[in-house]
PDB file of N, CA and C in Angstrom:
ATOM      1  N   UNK A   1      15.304   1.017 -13.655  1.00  0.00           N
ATOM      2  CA  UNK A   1      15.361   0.338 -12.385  1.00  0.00           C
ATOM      3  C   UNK A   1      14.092  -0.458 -12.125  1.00  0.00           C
ATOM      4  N   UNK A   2      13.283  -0.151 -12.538  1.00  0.00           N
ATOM      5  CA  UNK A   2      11.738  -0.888 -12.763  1.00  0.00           C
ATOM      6  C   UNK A   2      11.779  -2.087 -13.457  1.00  0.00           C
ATOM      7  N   UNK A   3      10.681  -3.111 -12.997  1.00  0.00           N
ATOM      8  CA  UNK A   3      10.718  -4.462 -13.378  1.00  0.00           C
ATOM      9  C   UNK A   3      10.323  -4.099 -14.958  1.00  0.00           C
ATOM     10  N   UNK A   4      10.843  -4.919 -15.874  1.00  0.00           N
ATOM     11  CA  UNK A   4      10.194  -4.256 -16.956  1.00  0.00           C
ATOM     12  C   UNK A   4       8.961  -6.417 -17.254  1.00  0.00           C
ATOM     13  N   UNK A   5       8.302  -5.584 -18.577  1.00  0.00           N
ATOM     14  CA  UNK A   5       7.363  -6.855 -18.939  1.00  0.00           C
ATOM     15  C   UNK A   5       7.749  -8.383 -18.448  1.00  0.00           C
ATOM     16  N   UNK A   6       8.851  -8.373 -19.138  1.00  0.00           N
ATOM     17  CA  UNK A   6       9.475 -10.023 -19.208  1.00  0.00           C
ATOM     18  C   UNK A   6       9.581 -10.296 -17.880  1.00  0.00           C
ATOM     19  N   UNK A   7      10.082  -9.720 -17.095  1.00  0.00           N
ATOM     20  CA  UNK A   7      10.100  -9.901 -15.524  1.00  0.00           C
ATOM     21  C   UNK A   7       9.004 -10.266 -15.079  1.00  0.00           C
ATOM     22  N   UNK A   8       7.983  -9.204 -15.037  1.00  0.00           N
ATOM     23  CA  UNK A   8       6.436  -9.396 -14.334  1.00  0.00           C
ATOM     24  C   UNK A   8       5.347 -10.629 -15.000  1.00  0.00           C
ATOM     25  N   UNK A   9       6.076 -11.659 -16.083  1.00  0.00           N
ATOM     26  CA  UNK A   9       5.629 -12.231 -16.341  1.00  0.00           C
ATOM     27  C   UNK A   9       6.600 -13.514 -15.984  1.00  0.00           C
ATOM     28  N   UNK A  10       7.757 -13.569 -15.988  1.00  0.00           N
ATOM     29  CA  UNK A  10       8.654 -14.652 -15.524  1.00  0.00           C
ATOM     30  C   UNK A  10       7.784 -14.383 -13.332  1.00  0.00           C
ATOM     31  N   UNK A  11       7.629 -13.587 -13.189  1.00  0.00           N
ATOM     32  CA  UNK A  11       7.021 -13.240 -11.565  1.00  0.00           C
ATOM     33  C   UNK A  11       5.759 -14.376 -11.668  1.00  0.00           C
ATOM     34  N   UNK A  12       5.135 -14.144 -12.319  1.00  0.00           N
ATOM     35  CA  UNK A  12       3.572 -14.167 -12.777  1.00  0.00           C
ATOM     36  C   UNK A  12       3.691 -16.270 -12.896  1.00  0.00           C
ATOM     37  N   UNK A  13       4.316 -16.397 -14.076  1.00  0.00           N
ATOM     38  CA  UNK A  13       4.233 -17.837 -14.296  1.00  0.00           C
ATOM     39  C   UNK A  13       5.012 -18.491 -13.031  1.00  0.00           C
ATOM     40  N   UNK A  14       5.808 -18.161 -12.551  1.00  0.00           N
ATOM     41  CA  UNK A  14       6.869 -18.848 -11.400  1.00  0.00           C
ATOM     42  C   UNK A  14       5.470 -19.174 -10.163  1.00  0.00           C
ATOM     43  N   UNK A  15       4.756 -17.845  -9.730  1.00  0.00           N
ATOM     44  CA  UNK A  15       3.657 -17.636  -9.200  1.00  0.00           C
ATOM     45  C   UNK A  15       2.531 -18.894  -9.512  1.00  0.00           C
ATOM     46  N   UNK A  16       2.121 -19.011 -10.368  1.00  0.00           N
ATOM     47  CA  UNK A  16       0.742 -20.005 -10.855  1.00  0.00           C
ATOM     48  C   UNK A  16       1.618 -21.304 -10.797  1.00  0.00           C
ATOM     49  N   UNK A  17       2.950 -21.546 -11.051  1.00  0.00           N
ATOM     50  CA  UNK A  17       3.761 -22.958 -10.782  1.00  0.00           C
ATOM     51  C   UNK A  17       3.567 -23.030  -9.278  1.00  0.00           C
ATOM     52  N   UNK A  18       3.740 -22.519  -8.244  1.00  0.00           N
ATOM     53  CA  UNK A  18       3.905 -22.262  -6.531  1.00  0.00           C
ATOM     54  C   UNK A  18       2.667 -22.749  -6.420  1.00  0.00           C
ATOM     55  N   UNK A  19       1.742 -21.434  -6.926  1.00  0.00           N
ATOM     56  CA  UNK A  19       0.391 -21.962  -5.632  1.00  0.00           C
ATOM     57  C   UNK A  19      -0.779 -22.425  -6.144  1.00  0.00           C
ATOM     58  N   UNK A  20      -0.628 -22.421  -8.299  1.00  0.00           N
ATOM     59  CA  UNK A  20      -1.759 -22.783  -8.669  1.00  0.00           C
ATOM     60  C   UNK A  20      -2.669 -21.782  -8.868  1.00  0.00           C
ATOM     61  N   UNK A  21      -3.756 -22.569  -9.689  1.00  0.00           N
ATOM     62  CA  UNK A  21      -4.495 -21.328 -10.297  1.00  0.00           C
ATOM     63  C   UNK A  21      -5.433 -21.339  -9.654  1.00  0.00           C
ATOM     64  N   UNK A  22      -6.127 -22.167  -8.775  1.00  0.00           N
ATOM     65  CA  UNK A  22      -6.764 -22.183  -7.825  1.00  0.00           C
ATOM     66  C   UNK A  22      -7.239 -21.285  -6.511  1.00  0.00           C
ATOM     67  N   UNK A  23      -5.509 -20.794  -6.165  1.00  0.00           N
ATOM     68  CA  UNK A  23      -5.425 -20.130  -5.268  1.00  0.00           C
ATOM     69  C   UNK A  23      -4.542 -19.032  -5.789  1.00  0.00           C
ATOM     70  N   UNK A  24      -4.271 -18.484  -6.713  1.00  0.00           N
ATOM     71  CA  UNK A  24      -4.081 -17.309  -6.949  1.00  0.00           C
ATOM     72  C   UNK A  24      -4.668 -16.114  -6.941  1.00  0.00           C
ATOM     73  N   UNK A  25      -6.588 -16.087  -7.218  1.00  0.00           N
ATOM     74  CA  UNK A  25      -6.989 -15.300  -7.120  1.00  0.00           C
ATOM     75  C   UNK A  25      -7.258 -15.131  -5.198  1.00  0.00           C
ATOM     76  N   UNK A  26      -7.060 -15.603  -4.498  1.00  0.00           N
ATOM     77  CA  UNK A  26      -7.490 -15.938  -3.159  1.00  0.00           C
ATOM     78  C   UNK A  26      -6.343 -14.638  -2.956  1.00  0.00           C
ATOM     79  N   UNK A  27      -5.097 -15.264  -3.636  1.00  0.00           N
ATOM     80  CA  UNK A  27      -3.842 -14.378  -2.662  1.00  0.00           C
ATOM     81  C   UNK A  27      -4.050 -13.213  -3.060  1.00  0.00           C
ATOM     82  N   UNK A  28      -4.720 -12.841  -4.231  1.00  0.00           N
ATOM     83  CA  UNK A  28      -4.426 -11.659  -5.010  1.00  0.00           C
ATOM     84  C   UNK A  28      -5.539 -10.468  -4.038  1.00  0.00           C
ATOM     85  N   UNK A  29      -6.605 -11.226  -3.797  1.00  0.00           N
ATOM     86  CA  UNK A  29      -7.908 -10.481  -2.950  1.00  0.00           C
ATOM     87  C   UNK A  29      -6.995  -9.922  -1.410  1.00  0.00           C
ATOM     88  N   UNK A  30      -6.421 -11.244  -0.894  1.00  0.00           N
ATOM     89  CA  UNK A  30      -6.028 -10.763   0.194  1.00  0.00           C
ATOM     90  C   UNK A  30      -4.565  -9.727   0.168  1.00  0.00           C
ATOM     91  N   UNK A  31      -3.884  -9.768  -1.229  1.00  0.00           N
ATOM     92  CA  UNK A  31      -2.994  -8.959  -0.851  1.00  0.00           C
ATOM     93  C   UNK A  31      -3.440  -6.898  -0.885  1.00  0.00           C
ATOM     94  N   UNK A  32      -4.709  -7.127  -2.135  1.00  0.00           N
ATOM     95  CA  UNK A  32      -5.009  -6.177  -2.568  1.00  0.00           C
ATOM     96  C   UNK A  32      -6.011  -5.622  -0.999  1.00  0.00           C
ATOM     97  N   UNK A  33      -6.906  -6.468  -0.434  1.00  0.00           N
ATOM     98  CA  UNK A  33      -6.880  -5.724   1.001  1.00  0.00           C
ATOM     99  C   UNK A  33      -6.518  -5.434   1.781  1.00  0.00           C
ATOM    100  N   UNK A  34      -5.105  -6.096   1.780  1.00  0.00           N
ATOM    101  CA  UNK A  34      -3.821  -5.781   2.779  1.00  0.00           C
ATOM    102  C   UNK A  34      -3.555  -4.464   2.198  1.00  0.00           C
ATOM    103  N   UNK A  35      -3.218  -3.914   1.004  1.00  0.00           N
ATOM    104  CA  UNK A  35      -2.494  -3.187   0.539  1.00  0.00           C
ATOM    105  C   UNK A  35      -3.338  -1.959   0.864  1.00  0.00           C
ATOM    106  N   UNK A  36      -5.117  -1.938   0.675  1.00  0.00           N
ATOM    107  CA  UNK A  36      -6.215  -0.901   1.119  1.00  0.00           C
ATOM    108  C   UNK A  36      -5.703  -0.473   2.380  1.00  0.00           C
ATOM    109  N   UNK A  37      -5.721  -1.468   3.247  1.00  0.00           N
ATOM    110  CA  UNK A  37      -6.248  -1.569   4.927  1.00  0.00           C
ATOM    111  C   UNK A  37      -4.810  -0.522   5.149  1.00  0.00           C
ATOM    112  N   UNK A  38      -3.729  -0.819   4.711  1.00  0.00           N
ATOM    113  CA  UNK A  38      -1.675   0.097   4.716  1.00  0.00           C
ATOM    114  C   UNK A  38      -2.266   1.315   4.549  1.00  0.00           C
ATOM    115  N   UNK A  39      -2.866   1.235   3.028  1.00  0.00           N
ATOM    116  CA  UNK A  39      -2.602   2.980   2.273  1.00  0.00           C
ATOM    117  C   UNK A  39      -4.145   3.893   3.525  1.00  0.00           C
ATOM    118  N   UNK A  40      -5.095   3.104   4.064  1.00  0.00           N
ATOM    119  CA  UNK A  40      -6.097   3.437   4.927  1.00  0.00           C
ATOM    120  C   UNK A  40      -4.836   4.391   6.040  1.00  0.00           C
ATOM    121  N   UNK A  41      -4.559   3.139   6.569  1.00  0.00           N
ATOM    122  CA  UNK A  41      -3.455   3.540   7.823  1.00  0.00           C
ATOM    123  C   UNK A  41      -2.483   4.272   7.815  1.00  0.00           C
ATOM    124  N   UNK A  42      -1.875   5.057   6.777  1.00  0.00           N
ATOM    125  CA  UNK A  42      -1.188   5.527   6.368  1.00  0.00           C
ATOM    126  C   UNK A  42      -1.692   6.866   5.989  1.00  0.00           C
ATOM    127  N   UNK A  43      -2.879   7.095   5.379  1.00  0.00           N
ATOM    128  CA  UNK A  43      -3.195   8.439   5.467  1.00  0.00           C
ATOM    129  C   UNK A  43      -3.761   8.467   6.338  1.00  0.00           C
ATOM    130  N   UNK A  44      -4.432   8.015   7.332  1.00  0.00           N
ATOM    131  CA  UNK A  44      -4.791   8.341   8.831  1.00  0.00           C
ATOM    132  C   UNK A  44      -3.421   9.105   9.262  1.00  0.00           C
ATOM    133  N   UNK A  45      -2.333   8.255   8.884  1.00  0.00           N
ATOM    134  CA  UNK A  45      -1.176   9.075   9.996  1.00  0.00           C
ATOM    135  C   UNK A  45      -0.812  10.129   9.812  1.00  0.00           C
ATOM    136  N   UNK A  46      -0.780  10.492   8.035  1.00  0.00           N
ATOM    137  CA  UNK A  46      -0.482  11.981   7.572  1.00  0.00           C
ATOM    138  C   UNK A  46      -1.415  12.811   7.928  1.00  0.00           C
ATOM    139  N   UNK A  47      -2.900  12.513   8.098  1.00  0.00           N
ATOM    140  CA  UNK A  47      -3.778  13.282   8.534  1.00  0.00           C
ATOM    141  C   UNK A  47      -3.744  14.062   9.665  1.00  0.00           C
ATOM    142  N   UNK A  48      -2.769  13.001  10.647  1.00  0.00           N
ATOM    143  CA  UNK A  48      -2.797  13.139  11.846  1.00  0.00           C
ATOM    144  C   UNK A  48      -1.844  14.196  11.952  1.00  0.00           C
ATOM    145  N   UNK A  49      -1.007  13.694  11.271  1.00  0.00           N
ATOM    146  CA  UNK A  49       0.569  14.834  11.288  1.00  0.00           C
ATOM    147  C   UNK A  49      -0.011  16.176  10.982  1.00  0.00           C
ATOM    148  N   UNK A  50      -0.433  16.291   9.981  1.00  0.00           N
ATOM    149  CA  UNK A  50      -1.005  17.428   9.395  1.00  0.00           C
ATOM    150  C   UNK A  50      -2.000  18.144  10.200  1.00  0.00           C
ATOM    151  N   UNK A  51      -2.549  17.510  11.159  1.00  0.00           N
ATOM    152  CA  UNK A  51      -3.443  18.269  12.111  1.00  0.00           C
ATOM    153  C   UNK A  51      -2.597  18.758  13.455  1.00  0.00           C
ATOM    154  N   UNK A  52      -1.935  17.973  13.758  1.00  0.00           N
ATOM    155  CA  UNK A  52      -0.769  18.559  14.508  1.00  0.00           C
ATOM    156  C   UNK A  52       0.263  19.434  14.036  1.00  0.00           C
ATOM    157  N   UNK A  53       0.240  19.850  13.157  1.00  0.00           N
ATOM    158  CA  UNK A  53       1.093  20.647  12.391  1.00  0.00           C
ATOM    159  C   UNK A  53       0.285  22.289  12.430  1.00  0.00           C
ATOM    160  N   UNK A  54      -1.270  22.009  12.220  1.00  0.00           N
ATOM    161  CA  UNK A  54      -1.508  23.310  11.956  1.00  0.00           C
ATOM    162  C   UNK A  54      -2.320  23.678  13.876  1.00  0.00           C
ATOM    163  N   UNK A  55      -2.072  22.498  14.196  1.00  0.00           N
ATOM    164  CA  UNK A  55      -2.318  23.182  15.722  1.00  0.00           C
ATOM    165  C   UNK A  55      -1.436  24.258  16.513  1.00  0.00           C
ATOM    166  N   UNK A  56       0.027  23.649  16.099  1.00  0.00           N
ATOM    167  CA  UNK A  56       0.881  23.898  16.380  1.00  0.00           C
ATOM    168  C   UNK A  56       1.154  25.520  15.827  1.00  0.00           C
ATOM    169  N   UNK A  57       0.964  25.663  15.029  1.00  0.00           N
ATOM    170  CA  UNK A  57       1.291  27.069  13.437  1.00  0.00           C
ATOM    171  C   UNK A  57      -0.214  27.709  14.385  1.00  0.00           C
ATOM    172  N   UNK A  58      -1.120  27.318  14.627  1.00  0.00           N
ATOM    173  CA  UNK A  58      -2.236  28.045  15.133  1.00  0.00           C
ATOM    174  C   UNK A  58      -1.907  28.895  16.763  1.00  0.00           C
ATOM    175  N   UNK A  59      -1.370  27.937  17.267  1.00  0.00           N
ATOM    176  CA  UNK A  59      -0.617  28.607  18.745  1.00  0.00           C
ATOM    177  C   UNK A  59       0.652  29.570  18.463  1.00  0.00           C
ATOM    178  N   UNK A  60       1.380  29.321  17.618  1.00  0.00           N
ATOM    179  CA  UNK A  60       2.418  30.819  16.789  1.00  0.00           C
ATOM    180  C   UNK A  60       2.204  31.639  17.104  1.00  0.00           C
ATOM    181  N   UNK A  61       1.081  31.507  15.894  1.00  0.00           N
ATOM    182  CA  UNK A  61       0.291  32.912  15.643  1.00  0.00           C
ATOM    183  C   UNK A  61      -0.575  33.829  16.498  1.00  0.00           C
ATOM    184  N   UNK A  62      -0.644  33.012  17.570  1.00  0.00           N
ATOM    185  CA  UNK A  62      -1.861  33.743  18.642  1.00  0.00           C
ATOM    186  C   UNK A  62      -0.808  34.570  19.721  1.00  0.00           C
ATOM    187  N   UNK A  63       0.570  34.481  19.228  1.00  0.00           N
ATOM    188  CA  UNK A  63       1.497  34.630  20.665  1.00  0.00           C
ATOM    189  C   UNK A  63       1.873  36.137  20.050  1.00  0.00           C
TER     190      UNK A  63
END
């Protein structure tokens, strides 16, 4: 079900035809800090869950 090689390179050349080689590394910076700034925000939220989880399991146990 995964893109295999030939794909990610038919992706790749279609890509440098669009925006050029110029500005490919530009998109690539900003997608790869987009993608930080998600997986950042995203374990913030599990963190969060997870602290509410054992707050919750902590009041249980005290009853």
């Amino acid at each position: 079900m995964g893109a295999g090689i030939p794909s990610l390179i038919l992706i790749a050349v279609v890509a440098l035809l669009i925006f050029g080689p110029k500005k490919l590394p530009e998109i690539g910076k900003a997608f790869g800090s987009s993608l930080r700034e998600f997986k950042n925000a995203t374990k913030g939220l599990v963190d969060d869950e997870n602290d509410d989880k054992n707050k919750i399991d902590n009041k249980v146990d005290d009853k």
